[in-house]
N, C-alpha and C. Protein backbone atom coordinates (compact mmCIF):
# COMPACT_ATOMS: atom_id res chain seq x y z
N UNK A 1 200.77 -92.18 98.94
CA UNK A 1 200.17 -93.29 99.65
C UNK A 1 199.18 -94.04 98.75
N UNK A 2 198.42 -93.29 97.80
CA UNK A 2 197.91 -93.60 96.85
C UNK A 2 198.44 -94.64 95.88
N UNK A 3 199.45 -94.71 95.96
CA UNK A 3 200.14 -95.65 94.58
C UNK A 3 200.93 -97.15 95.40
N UNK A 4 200.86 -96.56 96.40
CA UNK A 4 201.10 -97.88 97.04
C UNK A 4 200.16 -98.70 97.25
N UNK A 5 198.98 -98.25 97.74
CA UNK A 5 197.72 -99.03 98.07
C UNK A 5 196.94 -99.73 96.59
N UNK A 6 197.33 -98.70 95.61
CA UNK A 6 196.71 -99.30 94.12
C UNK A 6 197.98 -99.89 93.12
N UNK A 7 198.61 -99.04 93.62
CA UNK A 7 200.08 -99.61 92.54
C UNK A 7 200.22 -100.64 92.62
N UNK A 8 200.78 -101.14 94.30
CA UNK A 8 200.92 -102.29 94.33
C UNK A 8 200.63 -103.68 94.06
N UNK A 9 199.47 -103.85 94.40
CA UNK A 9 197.93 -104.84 94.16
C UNK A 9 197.60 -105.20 92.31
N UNK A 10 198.14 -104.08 92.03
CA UNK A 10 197.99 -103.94 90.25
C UNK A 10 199.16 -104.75 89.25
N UNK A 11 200.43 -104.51 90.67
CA UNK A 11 201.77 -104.69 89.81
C UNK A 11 202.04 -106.19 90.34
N UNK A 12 201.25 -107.13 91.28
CA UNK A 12 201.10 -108.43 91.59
C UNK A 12 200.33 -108.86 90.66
N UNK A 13 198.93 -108.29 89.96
CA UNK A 13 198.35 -108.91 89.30
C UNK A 13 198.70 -108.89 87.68
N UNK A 14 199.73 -108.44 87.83
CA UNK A 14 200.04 -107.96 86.10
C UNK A 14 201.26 -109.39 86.27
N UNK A 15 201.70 -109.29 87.20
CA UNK A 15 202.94 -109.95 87.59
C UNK A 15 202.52 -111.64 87.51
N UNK A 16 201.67 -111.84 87.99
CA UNK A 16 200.63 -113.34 88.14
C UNK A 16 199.89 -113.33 86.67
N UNK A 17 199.84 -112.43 85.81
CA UNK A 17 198.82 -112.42 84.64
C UNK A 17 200.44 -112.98 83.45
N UNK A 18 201.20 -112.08 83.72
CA UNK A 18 202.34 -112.31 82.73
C UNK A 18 202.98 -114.18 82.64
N UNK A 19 202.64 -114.30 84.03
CA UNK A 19 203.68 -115.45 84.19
C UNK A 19 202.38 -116.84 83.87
N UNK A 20 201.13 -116.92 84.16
CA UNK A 20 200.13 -117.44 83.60
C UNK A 20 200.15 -117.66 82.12
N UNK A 21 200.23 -116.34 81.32
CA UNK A 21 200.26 -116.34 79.69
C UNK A 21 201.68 -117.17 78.81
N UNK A 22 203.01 -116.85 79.79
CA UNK A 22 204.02 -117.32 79.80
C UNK A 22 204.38 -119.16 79.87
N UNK A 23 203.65 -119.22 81.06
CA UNK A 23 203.53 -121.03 80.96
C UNK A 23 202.44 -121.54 80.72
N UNK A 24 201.85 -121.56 80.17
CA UNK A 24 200.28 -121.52 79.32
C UNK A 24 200.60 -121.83 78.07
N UNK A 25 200.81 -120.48 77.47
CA UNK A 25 200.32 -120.38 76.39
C UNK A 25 201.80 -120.54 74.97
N UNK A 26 202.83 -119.76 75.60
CA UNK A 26 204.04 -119.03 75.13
C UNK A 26 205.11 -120.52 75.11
N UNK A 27 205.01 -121.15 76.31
CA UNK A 27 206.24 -122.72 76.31
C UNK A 27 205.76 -123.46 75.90
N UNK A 28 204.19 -123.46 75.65
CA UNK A 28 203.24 -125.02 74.97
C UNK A 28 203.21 -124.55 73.72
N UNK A 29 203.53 -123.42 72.90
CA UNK A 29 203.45 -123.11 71.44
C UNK A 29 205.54 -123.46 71.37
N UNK A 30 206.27 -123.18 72.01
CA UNK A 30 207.75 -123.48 71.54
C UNK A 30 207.71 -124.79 71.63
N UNK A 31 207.66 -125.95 72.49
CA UNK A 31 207.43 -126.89 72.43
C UNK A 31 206.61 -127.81 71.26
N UNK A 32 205.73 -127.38 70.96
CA UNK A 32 204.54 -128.11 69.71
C UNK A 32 205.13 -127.59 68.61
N UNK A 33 206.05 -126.69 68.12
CA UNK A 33 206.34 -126.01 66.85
C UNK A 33 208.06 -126.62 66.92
N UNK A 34 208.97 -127.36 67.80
CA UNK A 34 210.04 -127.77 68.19
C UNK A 34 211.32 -126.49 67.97
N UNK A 35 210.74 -125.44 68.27
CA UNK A 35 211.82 -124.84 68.21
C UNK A 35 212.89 -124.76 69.09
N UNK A 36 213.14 -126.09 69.86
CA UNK A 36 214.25 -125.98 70.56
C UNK A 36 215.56 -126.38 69.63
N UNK A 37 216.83 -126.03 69.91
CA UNK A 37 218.07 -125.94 69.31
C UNK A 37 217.91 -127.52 68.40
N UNK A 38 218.29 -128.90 69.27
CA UNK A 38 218.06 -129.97 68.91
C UNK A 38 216.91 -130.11 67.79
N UNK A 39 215.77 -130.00 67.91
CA UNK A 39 214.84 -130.35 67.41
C UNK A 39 214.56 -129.46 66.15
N UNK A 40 215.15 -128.70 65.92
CA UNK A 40 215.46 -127.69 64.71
C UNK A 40 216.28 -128.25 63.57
N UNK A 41 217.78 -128.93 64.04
CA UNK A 41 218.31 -129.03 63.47
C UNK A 41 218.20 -130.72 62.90
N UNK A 42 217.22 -131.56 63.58
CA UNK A 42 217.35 -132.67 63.32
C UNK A 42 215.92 -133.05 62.87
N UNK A 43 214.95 -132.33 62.83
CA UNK A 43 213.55 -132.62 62.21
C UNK A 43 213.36 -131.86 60.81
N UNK A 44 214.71 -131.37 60.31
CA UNK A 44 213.91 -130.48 58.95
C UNK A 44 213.91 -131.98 58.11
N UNK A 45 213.41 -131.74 56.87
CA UNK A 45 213.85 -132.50 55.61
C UNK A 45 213.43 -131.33 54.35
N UNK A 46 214.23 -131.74 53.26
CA UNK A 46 214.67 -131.10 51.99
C UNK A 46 214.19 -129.68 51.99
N UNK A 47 214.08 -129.32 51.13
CA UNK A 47 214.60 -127.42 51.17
C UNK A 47 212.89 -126.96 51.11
N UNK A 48 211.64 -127.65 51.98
CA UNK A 48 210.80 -126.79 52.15
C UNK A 48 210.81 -126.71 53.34
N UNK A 49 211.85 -127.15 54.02
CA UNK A 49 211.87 -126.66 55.82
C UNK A 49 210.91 -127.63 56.60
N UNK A 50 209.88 -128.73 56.13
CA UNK A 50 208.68 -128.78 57.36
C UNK A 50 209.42 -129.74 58.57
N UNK A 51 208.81 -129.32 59.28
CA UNK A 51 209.46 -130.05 60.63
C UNK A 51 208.55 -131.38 60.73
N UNK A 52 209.38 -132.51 60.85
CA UNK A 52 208.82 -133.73 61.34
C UNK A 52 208.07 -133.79 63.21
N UNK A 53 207.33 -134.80 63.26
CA UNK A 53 206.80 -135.27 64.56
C UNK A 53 208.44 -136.03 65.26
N UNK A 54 208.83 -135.15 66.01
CA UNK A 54 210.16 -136.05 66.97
C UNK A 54 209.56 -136.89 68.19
N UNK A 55 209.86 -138.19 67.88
CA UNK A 55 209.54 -138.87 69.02
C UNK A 55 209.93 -138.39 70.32
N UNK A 56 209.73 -138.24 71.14
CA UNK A 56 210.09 -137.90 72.78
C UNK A 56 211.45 -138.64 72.88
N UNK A 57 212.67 -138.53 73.59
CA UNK A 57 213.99 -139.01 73.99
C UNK A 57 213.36 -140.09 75.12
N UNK A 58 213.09 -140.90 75.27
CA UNK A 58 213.32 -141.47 76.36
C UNK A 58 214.52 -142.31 76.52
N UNK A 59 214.83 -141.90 78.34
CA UNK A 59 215.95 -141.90 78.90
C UNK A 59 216.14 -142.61 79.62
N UNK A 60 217.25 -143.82 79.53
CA UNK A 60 217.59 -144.68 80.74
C UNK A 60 216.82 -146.01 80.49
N UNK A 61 216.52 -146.26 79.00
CA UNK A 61 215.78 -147.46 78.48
C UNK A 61 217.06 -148.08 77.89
N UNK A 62 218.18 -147.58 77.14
CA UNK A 62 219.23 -148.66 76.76
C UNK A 62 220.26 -147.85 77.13
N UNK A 63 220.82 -148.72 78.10
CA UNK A 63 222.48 -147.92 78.89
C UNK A 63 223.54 -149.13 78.16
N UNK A 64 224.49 -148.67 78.47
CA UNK A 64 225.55 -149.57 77.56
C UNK A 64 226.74 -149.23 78.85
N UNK A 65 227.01 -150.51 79.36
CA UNK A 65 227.87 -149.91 80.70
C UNK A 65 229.35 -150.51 81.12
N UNK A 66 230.11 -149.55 81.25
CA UNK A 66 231.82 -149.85 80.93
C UNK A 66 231.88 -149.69 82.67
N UNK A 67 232.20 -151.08 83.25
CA UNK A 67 232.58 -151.14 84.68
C UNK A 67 233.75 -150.85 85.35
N UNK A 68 234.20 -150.35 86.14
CA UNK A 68 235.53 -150.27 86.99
C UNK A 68 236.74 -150.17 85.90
N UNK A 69 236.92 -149.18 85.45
CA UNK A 69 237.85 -149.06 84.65
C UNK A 69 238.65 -147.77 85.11
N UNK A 70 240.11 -148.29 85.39
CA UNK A 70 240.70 -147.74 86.42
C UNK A 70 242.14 -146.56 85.58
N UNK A 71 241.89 -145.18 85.63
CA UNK A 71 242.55 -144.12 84.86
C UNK A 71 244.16 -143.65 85.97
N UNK A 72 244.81 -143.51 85.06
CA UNK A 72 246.15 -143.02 86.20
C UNK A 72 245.92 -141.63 85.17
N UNK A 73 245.65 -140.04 86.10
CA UNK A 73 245.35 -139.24 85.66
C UNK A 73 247.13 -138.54 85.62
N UNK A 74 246.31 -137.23 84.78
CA UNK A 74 248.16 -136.47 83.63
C UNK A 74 248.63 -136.26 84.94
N UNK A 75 250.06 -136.27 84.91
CA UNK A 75 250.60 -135.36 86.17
C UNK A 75 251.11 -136.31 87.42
N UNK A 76 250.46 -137.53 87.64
CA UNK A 76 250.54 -137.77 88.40
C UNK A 76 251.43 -138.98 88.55
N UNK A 77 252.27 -139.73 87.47
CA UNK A 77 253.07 -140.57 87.33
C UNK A 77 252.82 -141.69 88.28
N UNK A 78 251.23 -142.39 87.86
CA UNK A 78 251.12 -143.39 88.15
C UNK A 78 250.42 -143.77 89.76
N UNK A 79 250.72 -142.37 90.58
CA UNK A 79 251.17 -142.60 92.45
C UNK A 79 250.04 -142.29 92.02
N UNK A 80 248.26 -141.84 91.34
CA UNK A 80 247.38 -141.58 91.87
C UNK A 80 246.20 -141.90 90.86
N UNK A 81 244.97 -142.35 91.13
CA UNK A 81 244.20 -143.26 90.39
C UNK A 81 243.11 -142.43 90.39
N UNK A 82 241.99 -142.71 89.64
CA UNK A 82 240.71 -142.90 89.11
C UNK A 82 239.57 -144.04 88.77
N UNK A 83 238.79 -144.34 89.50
CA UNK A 83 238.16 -145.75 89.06
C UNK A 83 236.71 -145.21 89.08
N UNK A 84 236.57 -145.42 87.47
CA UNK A 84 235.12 -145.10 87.41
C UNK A 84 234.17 -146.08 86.49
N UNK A 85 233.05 -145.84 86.39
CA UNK A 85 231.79 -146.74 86.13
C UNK A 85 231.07 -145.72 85.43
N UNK A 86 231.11 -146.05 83.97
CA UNK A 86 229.75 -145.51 83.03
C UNK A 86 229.12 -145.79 82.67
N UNK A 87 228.16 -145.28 82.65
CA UNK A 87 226.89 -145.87 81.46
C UNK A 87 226.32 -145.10 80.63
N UNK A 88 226.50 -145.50 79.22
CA UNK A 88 226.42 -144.63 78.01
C UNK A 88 224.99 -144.52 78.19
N UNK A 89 223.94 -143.64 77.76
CA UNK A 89 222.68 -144.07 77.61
C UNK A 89 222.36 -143.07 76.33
N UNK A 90 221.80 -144.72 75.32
CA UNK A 90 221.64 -144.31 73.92
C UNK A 90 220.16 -144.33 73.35
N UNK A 91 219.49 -144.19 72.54
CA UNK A 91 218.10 -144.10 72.04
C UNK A 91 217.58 -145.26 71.34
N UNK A 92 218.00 -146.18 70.99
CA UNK A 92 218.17 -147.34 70.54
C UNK A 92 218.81 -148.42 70.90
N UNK A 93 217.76 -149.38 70.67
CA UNK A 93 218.30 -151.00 71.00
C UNK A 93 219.79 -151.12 70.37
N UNK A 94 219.84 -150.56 68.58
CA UNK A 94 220.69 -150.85 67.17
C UNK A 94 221.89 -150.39 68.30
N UNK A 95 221.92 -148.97 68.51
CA UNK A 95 222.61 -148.07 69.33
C UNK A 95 223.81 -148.95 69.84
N UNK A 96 222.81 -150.04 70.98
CA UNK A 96 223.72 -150.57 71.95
C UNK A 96 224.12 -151.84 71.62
N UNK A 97 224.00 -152.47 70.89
CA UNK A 97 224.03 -152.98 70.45
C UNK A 97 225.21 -153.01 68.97
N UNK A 98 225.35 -151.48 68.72
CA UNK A 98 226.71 -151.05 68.19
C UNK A 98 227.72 -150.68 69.12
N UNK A 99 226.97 -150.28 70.41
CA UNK A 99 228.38 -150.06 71.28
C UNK A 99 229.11 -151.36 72.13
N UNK A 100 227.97 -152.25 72.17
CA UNK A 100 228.81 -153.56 72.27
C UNK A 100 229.81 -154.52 71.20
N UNK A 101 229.49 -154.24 69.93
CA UNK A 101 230.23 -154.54 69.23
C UNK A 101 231.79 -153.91 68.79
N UNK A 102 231.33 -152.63 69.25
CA UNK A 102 232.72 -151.81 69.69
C UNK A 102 233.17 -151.16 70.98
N UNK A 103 233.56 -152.47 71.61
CA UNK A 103 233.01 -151.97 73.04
C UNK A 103 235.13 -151.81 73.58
N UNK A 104 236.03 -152.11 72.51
CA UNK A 104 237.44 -151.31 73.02
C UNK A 104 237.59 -150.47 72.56
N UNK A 105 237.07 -150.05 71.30
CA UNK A 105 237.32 -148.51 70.53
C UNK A 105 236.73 -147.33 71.80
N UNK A 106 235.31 -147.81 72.08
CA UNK A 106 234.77 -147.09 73.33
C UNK A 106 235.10 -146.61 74.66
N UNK A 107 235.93 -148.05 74.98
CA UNK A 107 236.66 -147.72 75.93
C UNK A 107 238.18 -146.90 76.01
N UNK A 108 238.74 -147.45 74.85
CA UNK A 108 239.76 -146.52 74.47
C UNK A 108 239.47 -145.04 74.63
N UNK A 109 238.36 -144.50 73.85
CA UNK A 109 237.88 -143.02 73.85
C UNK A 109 237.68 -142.69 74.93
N UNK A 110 236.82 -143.17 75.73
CA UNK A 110 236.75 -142.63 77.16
C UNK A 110 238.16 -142.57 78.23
N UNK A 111 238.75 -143.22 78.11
CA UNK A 111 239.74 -143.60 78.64
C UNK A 111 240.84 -142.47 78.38
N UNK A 112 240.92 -142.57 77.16
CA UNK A 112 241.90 -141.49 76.16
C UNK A 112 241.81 -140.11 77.33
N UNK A 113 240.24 -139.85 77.15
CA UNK A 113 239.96 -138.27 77.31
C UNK A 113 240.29 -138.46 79.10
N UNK A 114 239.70 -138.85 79.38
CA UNK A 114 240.02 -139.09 81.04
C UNK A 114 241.43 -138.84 81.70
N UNK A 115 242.60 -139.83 81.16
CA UNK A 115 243.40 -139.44 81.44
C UNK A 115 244.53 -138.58 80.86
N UNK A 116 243.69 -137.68 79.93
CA UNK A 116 244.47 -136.47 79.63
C UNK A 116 244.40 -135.36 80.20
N UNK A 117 243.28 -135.63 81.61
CA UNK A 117 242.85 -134.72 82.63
C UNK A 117 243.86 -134.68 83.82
N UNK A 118 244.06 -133.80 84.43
CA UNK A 118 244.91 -133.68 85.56
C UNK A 118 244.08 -133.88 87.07
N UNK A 119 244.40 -133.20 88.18
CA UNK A 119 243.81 -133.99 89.47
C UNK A 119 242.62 -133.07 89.62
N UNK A 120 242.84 -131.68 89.29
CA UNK A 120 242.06 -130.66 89.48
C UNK A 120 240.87 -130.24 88.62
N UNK A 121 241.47 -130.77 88.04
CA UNK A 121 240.27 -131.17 86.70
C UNK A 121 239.51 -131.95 87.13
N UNK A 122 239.85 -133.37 87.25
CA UNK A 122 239.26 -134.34 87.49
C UNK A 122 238.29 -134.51 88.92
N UNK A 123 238.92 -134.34 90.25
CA UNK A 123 238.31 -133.75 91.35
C UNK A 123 237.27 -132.73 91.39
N UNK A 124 237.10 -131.79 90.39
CA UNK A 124 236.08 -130.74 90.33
C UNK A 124 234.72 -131.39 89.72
N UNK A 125 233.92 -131.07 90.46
CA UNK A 125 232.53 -132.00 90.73
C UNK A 125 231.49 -131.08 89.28
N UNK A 126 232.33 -129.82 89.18
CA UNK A 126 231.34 -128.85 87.91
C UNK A 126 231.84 -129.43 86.67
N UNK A 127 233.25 -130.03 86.86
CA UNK A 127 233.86 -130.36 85.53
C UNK A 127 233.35 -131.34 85.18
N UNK A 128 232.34 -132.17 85.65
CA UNK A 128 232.38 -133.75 85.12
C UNK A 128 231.15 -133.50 83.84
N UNK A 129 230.49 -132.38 83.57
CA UNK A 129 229.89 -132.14 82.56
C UNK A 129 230.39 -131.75 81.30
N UNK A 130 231.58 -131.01 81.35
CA UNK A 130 232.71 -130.85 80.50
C UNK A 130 233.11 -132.23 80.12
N UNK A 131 233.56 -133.30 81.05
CA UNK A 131 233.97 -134.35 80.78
C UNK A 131 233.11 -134.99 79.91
N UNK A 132 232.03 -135.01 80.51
CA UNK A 132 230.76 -135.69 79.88
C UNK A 132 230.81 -135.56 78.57
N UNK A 133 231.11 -134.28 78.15
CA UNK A 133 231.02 -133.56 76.45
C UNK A 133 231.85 -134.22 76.02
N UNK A 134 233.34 -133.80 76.45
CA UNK A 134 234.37 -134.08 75.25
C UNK A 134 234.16 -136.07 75.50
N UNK A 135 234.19 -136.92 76.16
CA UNK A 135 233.98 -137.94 75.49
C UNK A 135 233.02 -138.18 74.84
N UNK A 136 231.58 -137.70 75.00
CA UNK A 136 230.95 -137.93 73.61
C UNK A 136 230.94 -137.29 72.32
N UNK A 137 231.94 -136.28 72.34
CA UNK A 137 232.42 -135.74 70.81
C UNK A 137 233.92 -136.83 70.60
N UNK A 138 234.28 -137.26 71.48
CA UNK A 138 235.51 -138.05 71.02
C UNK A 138 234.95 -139.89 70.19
N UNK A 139 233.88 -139.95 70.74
CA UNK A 139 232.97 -141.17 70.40
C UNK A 139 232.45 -141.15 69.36
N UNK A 140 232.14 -139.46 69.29
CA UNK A 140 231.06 -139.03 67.77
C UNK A 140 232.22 -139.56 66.43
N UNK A 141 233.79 -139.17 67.04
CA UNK A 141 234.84 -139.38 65.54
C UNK A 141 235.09 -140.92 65.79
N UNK A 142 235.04 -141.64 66.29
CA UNK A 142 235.35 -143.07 66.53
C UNK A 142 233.65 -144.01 66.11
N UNK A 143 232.43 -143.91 66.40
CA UNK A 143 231.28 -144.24 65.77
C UNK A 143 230.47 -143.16 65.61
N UNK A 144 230.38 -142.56 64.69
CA UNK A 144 229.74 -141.32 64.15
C UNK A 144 228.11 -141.80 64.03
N UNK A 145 227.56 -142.99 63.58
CA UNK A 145 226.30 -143.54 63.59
C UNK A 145 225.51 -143.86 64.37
N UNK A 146 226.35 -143.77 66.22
CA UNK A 146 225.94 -144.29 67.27
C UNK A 146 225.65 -142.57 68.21
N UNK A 147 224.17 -142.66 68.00
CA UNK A 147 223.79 -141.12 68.99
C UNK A 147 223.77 -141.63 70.58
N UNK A 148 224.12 -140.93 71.70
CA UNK A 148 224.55 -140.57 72.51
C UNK A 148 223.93 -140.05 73.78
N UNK A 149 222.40 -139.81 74.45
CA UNK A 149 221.84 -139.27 74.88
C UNK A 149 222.32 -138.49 76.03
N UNK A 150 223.23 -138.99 76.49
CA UNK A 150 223.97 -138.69 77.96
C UNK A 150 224.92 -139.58 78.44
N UNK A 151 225.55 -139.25 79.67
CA UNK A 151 226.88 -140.06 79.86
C UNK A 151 226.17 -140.11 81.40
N UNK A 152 226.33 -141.19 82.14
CA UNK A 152 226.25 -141.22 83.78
C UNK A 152 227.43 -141.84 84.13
N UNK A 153 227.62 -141.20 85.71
CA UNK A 153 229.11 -142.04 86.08
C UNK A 153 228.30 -142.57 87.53
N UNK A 154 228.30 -143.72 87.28
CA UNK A 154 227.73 -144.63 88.19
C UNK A 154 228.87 -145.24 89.23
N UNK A 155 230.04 -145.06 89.19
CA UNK A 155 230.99 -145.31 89.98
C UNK A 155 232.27 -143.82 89.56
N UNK A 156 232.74 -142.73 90.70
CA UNK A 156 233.88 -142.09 90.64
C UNK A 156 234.30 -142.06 91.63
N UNK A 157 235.75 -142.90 91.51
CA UNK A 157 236.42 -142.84 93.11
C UNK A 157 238.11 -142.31 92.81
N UNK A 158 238.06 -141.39 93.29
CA UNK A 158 239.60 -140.22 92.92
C UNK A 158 240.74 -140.59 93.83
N UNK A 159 241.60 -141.34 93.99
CA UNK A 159 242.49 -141.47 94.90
C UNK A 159 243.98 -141.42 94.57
């Protein structure tokens, strides 16, 4: 009965002490030192390793946006559609400003990958992050100079 009345009370405050030191101290030192995956691999310069100051990503300042563009998905010989609405969102003005200048190669790529998807694919609401990927690795081989922040689908209508 003893270890319940002290155990317990002890193993809340160790429990509240851990998770204090944890978001405190432990995510504000990974953060300020950039050891996240991204920020590792894109802040070194030459072979003494120091990590640069990375500007913050801000998001949803230059979208680049491909309207109603209508996919006949694999499988389905035509009898069944896709009409969707993207918006690239890139880190730079230059960015969008390159994706308007290549704005059928772009659409081609997206397009490409889209309808090499089938219904079940495409209908699955977990897959559209998968989707998300492979067209911006299909974009990366078509403008390799133009970074990528995210993909939004501002219009998906499956019919």
């Amino acid at each position: 009965m003893k270890i319940l009345l002290f155990g317990l009370p002890l193993f809340i405050v160790q429990l509240v002490a851990v998770y204090f030191i944890t978001a405190n101290f432990l995510l504000n030192k990974m953060h300020a030192n950039g050891t996240g995956a991204e920020d590792g691999k894109a802040g070194k310069k030459d072979s003494t390793h120091v990590v640069k100051e990375a500007k913050p990503t801000e998001f949803g300042k230059f979208i680049y946006e491909i309207q109603d563009q209508i996919v006949n998905p694999a499988g389905t010989d035509g009898r069944r559609l896709l009409m969707v609405s993207l918006g690239f969102d890139v880190p730079t003005e230059e960015n969008k400003k390159e994706m308007e200048a290549k704005d059928v190669l772009l659409k081609d790529a997206a397009l490409s990958v889209m309808s090499s998807k089938d219904l079940s694919q495409l209908g699955n609401m977990a897959y559209r992050d998968t989707l998300r990927t492979e067209i911006v690795q299909k974009l990366h081989k078509v403008m390799p100079e133009v970074k990528i922040n995210t993909i939004y689908f501002s219009k998906y209508i499956l019919q």
